[in-house]
PDB file of N, CA and C in Angstrom:
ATOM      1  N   UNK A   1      74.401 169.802 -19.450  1.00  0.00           N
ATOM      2  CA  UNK A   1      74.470 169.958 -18.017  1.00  0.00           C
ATOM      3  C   UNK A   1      73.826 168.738 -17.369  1.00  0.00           C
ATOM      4  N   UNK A   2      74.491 168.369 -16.464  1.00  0.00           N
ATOM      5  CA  UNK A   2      74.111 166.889 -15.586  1.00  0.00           C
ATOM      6  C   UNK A   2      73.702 167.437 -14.045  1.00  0.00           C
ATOM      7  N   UNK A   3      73.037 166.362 -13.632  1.00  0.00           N
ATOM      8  CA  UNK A   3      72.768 166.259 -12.296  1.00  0.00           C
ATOM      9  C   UNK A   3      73.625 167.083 -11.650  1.00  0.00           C
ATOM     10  N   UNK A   4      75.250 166.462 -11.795  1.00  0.00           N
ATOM     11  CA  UNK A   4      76.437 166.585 -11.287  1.00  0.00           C
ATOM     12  C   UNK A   4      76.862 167.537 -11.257  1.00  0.00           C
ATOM     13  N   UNK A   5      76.279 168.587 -12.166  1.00  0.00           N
ATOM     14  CA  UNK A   5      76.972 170.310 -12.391  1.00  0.00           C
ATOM     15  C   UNK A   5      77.060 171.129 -11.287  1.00  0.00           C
ATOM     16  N   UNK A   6      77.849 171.871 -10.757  1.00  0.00           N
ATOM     17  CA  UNK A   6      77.495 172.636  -9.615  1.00  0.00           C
ATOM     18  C   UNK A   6      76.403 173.360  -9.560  1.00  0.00           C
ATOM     19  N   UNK A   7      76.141 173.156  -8.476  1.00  0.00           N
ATOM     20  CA  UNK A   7      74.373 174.348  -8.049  1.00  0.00           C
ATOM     21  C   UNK A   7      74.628 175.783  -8.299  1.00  0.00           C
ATOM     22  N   UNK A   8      76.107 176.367  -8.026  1.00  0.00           N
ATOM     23  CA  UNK A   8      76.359 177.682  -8.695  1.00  0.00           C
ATOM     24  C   UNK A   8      76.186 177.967 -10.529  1.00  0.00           C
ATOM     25  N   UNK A   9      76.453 176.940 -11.167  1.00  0.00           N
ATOM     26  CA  UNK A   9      76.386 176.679 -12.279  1.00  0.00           C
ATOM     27  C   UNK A   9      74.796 176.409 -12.725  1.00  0.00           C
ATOM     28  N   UNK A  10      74.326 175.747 -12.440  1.00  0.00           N
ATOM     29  CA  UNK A  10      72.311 175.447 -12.387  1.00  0.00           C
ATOM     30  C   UNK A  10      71.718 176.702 -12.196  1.00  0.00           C
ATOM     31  N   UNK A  11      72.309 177.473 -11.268  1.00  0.00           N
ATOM     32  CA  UNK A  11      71.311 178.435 -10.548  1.00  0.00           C
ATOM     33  C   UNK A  11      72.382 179.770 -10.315  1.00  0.00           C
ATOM     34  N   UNK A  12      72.293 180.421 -11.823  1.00  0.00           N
ATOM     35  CA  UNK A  12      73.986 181.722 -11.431  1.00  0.00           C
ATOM     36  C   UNK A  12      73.384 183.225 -10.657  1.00  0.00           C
ATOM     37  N   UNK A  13      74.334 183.429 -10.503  1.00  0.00           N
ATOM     38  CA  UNK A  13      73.966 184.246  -9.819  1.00  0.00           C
ATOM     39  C   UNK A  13      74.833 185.620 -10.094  1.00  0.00           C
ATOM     40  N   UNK A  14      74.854 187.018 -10.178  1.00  0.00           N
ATOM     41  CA  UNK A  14      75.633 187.916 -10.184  1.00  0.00           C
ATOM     42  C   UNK A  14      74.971 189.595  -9.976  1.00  0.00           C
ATOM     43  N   UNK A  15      75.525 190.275  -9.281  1.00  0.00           N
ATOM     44  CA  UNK A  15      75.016 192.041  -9.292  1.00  0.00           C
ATOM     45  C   UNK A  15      75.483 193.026 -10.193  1.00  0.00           C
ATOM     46  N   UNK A  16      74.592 193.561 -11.021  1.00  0.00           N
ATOM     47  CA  UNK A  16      75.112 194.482 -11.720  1.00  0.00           C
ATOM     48  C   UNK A  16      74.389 195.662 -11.988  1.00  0.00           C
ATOM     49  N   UNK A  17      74.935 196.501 -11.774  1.00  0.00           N
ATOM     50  CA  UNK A  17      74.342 197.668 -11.710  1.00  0.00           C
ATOM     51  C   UNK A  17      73.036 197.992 -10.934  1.00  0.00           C
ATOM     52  N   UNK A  18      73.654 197.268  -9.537  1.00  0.00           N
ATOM     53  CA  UNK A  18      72.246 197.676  -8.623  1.00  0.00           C
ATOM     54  C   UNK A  18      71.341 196.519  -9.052  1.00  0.00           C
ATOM     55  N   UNK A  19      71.360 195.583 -10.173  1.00  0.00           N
ATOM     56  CA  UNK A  19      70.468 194.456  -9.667  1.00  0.00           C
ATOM     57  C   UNK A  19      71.157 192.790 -10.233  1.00  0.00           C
ATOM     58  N   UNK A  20      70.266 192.545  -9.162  1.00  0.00           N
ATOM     59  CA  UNK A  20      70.847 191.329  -8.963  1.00  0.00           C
ATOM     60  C   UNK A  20      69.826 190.127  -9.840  1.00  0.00           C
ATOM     61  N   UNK A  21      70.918 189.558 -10.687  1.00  0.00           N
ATOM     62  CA  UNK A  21      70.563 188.642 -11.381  1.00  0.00           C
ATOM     63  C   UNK A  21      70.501 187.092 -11.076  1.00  0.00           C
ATOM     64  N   UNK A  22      69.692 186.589 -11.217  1.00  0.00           N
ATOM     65  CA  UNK A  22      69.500 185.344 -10.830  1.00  0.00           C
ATOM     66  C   UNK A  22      69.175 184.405 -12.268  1.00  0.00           C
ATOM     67  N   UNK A  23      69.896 183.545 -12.392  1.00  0.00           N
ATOM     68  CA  UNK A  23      69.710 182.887 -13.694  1.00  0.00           C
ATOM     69  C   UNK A  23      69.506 181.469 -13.547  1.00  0.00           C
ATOM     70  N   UNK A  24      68.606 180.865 -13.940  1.00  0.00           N
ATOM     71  CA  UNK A  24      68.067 179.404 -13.986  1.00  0.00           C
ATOM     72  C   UNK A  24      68.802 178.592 -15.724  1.00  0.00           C
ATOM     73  N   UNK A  25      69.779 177.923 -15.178  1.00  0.00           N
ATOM     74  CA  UNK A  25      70.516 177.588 -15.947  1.00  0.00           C
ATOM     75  C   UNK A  25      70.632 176.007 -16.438  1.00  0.00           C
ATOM     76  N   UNK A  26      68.941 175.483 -16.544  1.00  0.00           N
ATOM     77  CA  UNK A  26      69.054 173.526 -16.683  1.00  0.00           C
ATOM     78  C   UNK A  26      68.306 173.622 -18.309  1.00  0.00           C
ATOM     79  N   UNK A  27      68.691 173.947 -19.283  1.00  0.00           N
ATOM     80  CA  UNK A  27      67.615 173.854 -20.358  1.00  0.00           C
ATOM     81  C   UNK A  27      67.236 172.999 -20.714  1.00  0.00           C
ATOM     82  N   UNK A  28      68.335 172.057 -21.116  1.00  0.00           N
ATOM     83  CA  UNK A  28      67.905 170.656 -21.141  1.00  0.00           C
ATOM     84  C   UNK A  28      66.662 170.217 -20.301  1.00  0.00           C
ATOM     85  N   UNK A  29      66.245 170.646 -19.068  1.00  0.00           N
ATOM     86  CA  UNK A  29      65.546 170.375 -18.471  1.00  0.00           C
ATOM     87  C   UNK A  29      64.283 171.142 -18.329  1.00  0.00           C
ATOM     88  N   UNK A  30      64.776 172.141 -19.443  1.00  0.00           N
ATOM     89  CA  UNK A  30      63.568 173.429 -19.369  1.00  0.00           C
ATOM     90  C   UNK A  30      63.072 174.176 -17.965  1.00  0.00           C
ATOM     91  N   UNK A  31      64.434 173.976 -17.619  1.00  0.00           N
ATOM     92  CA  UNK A  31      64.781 174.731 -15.949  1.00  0.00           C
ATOM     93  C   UNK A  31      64.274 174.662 -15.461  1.00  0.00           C
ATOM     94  N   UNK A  32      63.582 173.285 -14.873  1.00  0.00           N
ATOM     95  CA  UNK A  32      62.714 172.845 -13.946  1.00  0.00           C
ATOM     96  C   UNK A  32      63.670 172.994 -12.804  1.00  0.00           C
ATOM     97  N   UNK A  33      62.720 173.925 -11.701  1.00  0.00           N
ATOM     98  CA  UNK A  33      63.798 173.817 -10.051  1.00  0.00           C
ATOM     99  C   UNK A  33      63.485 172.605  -9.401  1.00  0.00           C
ATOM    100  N   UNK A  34      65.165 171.862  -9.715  1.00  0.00           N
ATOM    101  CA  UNK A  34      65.576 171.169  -8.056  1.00  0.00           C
ATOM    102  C   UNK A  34      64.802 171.693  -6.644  1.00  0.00           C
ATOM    103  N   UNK A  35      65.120 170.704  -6.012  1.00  0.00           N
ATOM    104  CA  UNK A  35      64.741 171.437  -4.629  1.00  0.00           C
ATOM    105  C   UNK A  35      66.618 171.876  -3.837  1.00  0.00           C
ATOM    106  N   UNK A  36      67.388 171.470  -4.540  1.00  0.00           N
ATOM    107  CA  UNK A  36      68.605 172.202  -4.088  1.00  0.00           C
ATOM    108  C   UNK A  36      68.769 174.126  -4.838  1.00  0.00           C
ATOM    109  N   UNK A  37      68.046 174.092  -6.248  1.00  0.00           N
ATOM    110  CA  UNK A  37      68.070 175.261  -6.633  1.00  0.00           C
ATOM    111  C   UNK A  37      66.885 176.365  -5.565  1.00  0.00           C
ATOM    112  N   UNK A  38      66.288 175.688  -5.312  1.00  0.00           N
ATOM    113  CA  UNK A  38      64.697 176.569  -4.795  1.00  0.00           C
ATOM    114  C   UNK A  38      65.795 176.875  -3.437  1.00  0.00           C
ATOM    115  N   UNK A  39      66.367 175.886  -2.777  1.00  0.00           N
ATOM    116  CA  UNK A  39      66.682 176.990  -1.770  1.00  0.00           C
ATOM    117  C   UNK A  39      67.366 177.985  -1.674  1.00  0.00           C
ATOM    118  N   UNK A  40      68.319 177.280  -2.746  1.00  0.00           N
ATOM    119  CA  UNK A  40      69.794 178.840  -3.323  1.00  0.00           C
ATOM    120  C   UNK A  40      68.922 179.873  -3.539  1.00  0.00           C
ATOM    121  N   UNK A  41      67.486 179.851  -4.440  1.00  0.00           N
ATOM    122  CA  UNK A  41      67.169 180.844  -4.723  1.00  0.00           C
ATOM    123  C   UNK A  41      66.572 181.805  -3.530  1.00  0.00           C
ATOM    124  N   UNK A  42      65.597 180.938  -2.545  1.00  0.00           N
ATOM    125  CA  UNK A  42      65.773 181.691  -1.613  1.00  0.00           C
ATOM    126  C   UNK A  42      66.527 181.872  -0.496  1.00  0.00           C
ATOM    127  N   UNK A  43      67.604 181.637  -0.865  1.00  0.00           N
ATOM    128  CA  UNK A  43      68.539 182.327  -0.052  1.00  0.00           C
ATOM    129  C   UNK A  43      69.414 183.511  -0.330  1.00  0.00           C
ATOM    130  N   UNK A  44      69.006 183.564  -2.053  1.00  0.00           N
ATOM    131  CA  UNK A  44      69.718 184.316  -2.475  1.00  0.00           C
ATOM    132  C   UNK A  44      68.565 185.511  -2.661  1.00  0.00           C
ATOM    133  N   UNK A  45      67.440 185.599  -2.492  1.00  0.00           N
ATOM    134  CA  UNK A  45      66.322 186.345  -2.496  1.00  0.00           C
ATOM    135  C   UNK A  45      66.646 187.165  -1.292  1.00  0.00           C
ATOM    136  N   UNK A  46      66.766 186.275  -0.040  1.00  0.00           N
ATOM    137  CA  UNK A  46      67.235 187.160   1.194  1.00  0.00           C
ATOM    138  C   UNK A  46      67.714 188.086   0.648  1.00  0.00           C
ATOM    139  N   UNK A  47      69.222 187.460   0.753  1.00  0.00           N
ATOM    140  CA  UNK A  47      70.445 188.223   0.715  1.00  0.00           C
ATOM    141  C   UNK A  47      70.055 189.620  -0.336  1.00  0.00           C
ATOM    142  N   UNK A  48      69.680 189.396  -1.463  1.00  0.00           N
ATOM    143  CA  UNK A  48      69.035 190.618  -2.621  1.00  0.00           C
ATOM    144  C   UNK A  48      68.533 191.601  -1.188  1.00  0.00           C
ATOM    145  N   UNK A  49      67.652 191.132  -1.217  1.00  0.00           N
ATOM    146  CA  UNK A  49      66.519 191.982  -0.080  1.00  0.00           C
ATOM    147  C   UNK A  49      67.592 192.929   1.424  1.00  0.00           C
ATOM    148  N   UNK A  50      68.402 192.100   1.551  1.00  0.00           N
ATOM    149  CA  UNK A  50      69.156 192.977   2.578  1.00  0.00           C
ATOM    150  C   UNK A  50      70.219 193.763   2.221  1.00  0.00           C
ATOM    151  N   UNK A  51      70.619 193.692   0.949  1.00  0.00           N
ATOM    152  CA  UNK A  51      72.134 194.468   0.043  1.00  0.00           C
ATOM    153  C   UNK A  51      71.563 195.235   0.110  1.00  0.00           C
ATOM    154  N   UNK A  52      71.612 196.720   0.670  1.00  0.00           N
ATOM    155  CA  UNK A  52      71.636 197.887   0.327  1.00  0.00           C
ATOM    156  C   UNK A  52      72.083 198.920  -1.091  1.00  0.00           C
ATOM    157  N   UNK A  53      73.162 198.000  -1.442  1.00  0.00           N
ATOM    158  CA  UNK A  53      73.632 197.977  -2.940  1.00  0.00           C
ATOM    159  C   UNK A  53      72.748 197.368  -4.558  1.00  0.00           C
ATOM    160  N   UNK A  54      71.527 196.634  -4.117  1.00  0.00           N
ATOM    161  CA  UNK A  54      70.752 196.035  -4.882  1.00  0.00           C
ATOM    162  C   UNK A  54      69.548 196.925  -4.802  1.00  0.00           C
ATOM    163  N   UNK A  55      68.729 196.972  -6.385  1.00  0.00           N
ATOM    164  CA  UNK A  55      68.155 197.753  -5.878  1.00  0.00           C
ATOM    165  C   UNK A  55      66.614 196.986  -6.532  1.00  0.00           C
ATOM    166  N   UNK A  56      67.122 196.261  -7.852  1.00  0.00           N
ATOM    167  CA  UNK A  56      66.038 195.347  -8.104  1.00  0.00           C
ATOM    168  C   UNK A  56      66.432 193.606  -7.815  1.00  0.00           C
ATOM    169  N   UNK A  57      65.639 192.665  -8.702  1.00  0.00           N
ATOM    170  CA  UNK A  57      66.288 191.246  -8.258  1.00  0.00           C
ATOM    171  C   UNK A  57      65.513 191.000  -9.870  1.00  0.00           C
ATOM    172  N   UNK A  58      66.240 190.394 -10.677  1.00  0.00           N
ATOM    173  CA  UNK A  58      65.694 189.577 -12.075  1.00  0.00           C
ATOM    174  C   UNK A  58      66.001 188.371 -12.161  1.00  0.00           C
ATOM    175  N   UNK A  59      64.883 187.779 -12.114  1.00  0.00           N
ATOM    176  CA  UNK A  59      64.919 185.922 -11.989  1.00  0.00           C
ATOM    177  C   UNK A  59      65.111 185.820 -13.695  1.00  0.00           C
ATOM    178  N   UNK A  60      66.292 185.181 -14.580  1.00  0.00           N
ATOM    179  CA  UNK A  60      65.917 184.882 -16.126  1.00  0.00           C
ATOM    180  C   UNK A  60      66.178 183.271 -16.321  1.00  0.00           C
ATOM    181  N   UNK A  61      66.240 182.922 -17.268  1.00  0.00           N
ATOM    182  CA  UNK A  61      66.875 181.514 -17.485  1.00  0.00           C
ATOM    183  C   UNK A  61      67.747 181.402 -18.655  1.00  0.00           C
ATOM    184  N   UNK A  62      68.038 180.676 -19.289  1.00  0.00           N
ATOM    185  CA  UNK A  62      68.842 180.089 -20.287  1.00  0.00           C
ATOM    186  C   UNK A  62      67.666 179.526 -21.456  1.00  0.00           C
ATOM    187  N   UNK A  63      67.837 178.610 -22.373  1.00  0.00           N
ATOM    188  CA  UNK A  63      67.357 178.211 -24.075  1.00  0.00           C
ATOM    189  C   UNK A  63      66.324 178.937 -23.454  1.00  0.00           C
ATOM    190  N   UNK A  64      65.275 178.167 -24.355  1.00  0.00           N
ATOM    191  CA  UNK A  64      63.888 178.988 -24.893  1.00  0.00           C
ATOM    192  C   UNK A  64      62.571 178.969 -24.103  1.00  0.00           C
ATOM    193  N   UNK A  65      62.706 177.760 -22.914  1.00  0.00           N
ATOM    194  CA  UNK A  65      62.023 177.899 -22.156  1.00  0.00           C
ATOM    195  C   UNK A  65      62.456 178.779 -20.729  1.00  0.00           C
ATOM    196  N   UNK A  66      61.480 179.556 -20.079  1.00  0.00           N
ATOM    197  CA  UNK A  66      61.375 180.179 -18.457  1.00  0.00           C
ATOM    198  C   UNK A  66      61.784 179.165 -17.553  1.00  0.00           C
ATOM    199  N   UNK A  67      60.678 178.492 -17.270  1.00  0.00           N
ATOM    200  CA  UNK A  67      60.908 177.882 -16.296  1.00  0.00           C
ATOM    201  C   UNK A  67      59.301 176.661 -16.390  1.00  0.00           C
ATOM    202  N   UNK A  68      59.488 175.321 -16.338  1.00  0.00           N
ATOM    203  CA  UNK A  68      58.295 174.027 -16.194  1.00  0.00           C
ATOM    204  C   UNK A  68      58.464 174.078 -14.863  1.00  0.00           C
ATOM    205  N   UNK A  69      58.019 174.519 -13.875  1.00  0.00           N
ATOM    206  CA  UNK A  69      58.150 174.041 -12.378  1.00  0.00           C
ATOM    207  C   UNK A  69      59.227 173.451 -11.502  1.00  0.00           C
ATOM    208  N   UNK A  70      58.504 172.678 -10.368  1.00  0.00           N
ATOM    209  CA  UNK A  70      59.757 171.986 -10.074  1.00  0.00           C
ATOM    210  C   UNK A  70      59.891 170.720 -10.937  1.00  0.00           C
ATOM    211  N   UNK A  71      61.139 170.314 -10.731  1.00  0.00           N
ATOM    212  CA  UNK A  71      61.896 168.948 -11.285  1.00  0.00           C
ATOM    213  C   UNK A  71      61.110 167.466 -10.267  1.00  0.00           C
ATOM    214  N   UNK A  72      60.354 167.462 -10.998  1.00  0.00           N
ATOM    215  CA  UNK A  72      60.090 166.156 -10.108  1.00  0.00           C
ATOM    216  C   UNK A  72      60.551 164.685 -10.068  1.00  0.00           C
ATOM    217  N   UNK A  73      61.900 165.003 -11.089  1.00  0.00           N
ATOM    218  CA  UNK A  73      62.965 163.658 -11.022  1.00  0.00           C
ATOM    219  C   UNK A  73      63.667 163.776  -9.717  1.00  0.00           C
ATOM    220  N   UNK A  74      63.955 164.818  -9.735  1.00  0.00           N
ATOM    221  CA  UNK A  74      65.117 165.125  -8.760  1.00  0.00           C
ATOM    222  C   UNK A  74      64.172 165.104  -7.206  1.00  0.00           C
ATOM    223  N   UNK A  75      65.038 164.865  -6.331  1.00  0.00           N
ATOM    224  CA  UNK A  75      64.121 164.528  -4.552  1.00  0.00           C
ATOM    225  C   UNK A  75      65.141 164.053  -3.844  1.00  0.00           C
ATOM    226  N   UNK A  76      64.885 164.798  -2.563  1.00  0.00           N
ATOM    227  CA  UNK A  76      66.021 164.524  -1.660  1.00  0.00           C
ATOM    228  C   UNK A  76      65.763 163.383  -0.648  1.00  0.00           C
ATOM    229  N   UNK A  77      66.421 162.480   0.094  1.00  0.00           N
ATOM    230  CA  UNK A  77      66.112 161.282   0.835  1.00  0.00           C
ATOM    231  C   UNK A  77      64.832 161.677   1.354  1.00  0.00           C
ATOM    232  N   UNK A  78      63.866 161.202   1.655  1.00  0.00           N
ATOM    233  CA  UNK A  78      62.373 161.046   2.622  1.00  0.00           C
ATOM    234  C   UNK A  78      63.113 161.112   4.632  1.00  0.00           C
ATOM    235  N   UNK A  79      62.419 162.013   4.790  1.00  0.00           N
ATOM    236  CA  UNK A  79      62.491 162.372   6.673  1.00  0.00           C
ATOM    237  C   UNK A  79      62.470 160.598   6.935  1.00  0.00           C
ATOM    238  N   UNK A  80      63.136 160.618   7.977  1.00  0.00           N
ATOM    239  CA  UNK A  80      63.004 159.445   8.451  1.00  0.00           C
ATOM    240  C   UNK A  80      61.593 159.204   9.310  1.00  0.00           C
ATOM    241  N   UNK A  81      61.022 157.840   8.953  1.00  0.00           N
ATOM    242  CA  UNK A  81      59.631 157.697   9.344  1.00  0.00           C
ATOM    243  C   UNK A  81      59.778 156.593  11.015  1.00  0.00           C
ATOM    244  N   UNK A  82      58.820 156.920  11.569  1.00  0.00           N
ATOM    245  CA  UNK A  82      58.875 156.599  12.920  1.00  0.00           C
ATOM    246  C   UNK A  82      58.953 154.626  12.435  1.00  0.00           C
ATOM    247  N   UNK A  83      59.215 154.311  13.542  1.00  0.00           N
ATOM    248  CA  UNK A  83      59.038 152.715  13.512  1.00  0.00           C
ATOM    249  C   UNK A  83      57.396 152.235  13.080  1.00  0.00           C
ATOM    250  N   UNK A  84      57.507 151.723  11.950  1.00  0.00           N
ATOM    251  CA  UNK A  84      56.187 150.935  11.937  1.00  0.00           C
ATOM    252  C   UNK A  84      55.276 151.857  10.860  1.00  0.00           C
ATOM    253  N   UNK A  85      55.836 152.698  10.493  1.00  0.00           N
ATOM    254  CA  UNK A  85      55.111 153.627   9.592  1.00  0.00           C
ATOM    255  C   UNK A  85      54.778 153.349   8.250  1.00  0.00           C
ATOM    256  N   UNK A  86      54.158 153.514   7.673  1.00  0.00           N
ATOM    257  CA  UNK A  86      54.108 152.898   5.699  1.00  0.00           C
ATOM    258  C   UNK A  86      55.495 153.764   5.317  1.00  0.00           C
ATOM    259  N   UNK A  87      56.509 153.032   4.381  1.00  0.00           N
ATOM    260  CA  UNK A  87      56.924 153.614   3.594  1.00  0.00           C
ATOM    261  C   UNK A  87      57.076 155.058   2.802  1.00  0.00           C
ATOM    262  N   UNK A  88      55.506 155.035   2.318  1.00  0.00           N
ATOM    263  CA  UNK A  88      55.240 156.669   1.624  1.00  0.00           C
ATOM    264  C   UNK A  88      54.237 156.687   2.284  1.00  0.00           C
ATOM    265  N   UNK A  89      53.627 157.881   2.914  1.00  0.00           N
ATOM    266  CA  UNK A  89      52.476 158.230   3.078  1.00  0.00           C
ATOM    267  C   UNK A  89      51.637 158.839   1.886  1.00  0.00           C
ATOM    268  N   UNK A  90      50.326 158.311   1.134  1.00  0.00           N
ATOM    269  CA  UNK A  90      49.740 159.175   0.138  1.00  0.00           C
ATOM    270  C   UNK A  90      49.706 160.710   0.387  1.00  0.00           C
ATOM    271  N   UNK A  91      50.513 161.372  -0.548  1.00  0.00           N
ATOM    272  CA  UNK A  91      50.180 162.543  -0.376  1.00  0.00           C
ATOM    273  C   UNK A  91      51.664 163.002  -0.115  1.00  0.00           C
ATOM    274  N   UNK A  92      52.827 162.197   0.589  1.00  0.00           N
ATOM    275  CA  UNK A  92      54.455 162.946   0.832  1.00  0.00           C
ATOM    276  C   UNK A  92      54.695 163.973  -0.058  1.00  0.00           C
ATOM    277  N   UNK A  93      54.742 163.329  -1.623  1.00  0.00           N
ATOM    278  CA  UNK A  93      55.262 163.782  -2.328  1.00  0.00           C
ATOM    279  C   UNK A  93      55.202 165.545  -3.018  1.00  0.00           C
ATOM    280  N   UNK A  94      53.594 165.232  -3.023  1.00  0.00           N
ATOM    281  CA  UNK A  94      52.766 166.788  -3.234  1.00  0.00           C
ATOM    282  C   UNK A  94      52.942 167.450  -2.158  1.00  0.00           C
ATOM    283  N   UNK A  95      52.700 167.138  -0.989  1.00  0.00           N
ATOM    284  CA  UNK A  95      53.017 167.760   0.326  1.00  0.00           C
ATOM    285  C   UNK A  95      54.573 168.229  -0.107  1.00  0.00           C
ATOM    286  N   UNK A  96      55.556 167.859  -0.075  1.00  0.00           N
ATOM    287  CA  UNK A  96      57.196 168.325  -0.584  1.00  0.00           C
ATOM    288  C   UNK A  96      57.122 169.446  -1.452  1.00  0.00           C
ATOM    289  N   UNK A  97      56.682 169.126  -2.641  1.00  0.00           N
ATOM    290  CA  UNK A  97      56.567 170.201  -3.434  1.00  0.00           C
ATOM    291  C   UNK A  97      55.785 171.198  -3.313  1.00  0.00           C
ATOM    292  N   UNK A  98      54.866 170.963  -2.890  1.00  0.00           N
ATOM    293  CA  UNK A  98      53.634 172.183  -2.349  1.00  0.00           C
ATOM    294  C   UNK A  98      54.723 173.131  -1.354  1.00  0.00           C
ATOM    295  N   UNK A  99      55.040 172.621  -0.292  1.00  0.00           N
ATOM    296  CA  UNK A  99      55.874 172.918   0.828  1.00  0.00           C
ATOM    297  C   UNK A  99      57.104 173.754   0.059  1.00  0.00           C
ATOM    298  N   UNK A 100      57.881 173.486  -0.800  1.00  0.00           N
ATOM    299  CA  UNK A 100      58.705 173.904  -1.421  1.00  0.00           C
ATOM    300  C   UNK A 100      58.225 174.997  -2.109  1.00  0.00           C
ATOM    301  N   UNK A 101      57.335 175.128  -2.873  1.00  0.00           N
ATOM    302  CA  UNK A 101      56.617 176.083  -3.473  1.00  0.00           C
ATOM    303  C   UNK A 101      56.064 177.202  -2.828  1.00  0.00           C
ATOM    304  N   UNK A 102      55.837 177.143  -1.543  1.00  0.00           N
ATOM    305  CA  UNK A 102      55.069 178.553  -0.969  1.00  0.00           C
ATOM    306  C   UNK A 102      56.257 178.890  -0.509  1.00  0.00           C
ATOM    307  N   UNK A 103      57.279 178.058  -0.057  1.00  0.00           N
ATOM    308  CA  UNK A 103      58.750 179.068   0.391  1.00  0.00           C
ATOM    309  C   UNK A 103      58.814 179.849  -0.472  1.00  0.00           C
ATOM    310  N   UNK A 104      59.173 179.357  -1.839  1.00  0.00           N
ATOM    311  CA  UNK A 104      59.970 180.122  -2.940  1.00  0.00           C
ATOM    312  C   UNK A 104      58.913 181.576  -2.925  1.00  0.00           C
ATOM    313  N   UNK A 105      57.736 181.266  -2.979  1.00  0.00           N
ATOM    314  CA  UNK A 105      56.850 182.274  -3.840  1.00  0.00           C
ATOM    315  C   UNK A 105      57.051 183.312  -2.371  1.00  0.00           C
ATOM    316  N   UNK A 106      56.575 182.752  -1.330  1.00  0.00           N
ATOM    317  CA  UNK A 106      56.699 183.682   0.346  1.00  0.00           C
ATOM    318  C   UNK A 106      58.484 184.257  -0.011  1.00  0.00           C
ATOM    319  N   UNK A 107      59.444 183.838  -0.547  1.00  0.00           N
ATOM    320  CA  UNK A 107      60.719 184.759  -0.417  1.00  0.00           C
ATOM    321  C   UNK A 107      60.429 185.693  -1.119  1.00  0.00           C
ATOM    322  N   UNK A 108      59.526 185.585  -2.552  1.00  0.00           N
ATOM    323  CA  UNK A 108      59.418 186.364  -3.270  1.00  0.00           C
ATOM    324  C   UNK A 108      58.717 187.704  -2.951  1.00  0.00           C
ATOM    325  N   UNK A 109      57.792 187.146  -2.324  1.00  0.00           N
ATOM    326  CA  UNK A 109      56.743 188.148  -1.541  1.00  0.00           C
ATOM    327  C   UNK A 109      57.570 188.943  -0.656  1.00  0.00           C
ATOM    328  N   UNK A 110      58.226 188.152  -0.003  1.00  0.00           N
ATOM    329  CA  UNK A 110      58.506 188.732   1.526  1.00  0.00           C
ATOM    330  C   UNK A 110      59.896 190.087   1.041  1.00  0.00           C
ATOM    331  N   UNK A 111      60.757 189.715  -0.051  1.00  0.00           N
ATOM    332  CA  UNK A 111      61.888 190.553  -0.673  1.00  0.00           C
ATOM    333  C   UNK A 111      61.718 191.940  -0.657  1.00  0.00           C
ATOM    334  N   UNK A 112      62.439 192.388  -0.442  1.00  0.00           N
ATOM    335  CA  UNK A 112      61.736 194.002   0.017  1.00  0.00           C
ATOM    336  C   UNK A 112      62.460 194.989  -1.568  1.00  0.00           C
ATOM    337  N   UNK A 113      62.686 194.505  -2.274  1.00  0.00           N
ATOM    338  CA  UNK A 113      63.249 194.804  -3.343  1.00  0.00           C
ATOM    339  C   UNK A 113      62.361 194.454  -4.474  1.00  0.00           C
ATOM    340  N   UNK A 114      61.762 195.002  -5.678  1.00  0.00           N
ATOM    341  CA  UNK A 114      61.039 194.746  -6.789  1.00  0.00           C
ATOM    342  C   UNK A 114      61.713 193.638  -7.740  1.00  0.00           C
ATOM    343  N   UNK A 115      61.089 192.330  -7.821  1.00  0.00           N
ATOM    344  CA  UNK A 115      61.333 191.185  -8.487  1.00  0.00           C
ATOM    345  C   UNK A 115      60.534 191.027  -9.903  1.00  0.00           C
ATOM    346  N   UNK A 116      61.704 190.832 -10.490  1.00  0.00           N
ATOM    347  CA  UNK A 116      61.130 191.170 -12.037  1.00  0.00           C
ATOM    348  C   UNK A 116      61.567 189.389 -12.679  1.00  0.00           C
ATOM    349  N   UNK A 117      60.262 188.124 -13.355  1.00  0.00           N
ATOM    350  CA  UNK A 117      60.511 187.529 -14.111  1.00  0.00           C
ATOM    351  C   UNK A 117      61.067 188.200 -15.761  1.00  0.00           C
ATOM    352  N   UNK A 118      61.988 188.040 -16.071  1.00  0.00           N
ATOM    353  CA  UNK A 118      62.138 188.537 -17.599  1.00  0.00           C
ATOM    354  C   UNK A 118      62.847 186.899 -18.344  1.00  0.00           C
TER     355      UNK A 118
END
């Protein structure tokens, strides 16, 4: 699996029997989340949380590892910085991922449905 794979494919998704499966699908990468997967996931955390038809949500993955965090190869262009600004500010980067990280964990929280790592 490459960069290039679809995000439906990285990050699958399907309902069955009242719960909804969420599958982290980069092994090669030891399913480190993109920041394009973290949002599918919470978006797809919503959506779990408002199906009336769902009744749990199971985050799993693929090979032998869960999940190493986020992917910190992967990064989306930098906000555009005002005129005259440094380049990187110390600290962007952790700030991004930090930032990225309390979403995911706050969807998790916030899901009104019982979320099971297996």
């Amino acid at each position: 699996m490459t960069d290039e794979t679809p995000l439906t494919e990285q990050l699958q998704h399907r309902v069955d029997g009242g719960v909804a499966w969420l599958t982290l699908n980069r092994p090669e990468a030891h399913n480190a989340i993109t920041p394009d997967q973290r949002d599918r996931m919470i978006d797809l955390l919503k959506a779990a949380s408002d199906d009336l038809a769902v009744r749990a949500v199971v985050i799993t993955a693929t090979g032998k590892g869960f999940c190493t965090g986020a992917d910190l190869r992967a990064s989306r262009p930098p906000a555009p910085k005002p005129e005259g600004a440094p380049e990187r500010v110390a600290g962007d980067v952790a700030r991004m991922i930090r930032d990225g990280a309390q979403r995911l964990v706050a969807s998790i929280l916030d899901c009104e449905k019982p979320v099971v790592a297996a």
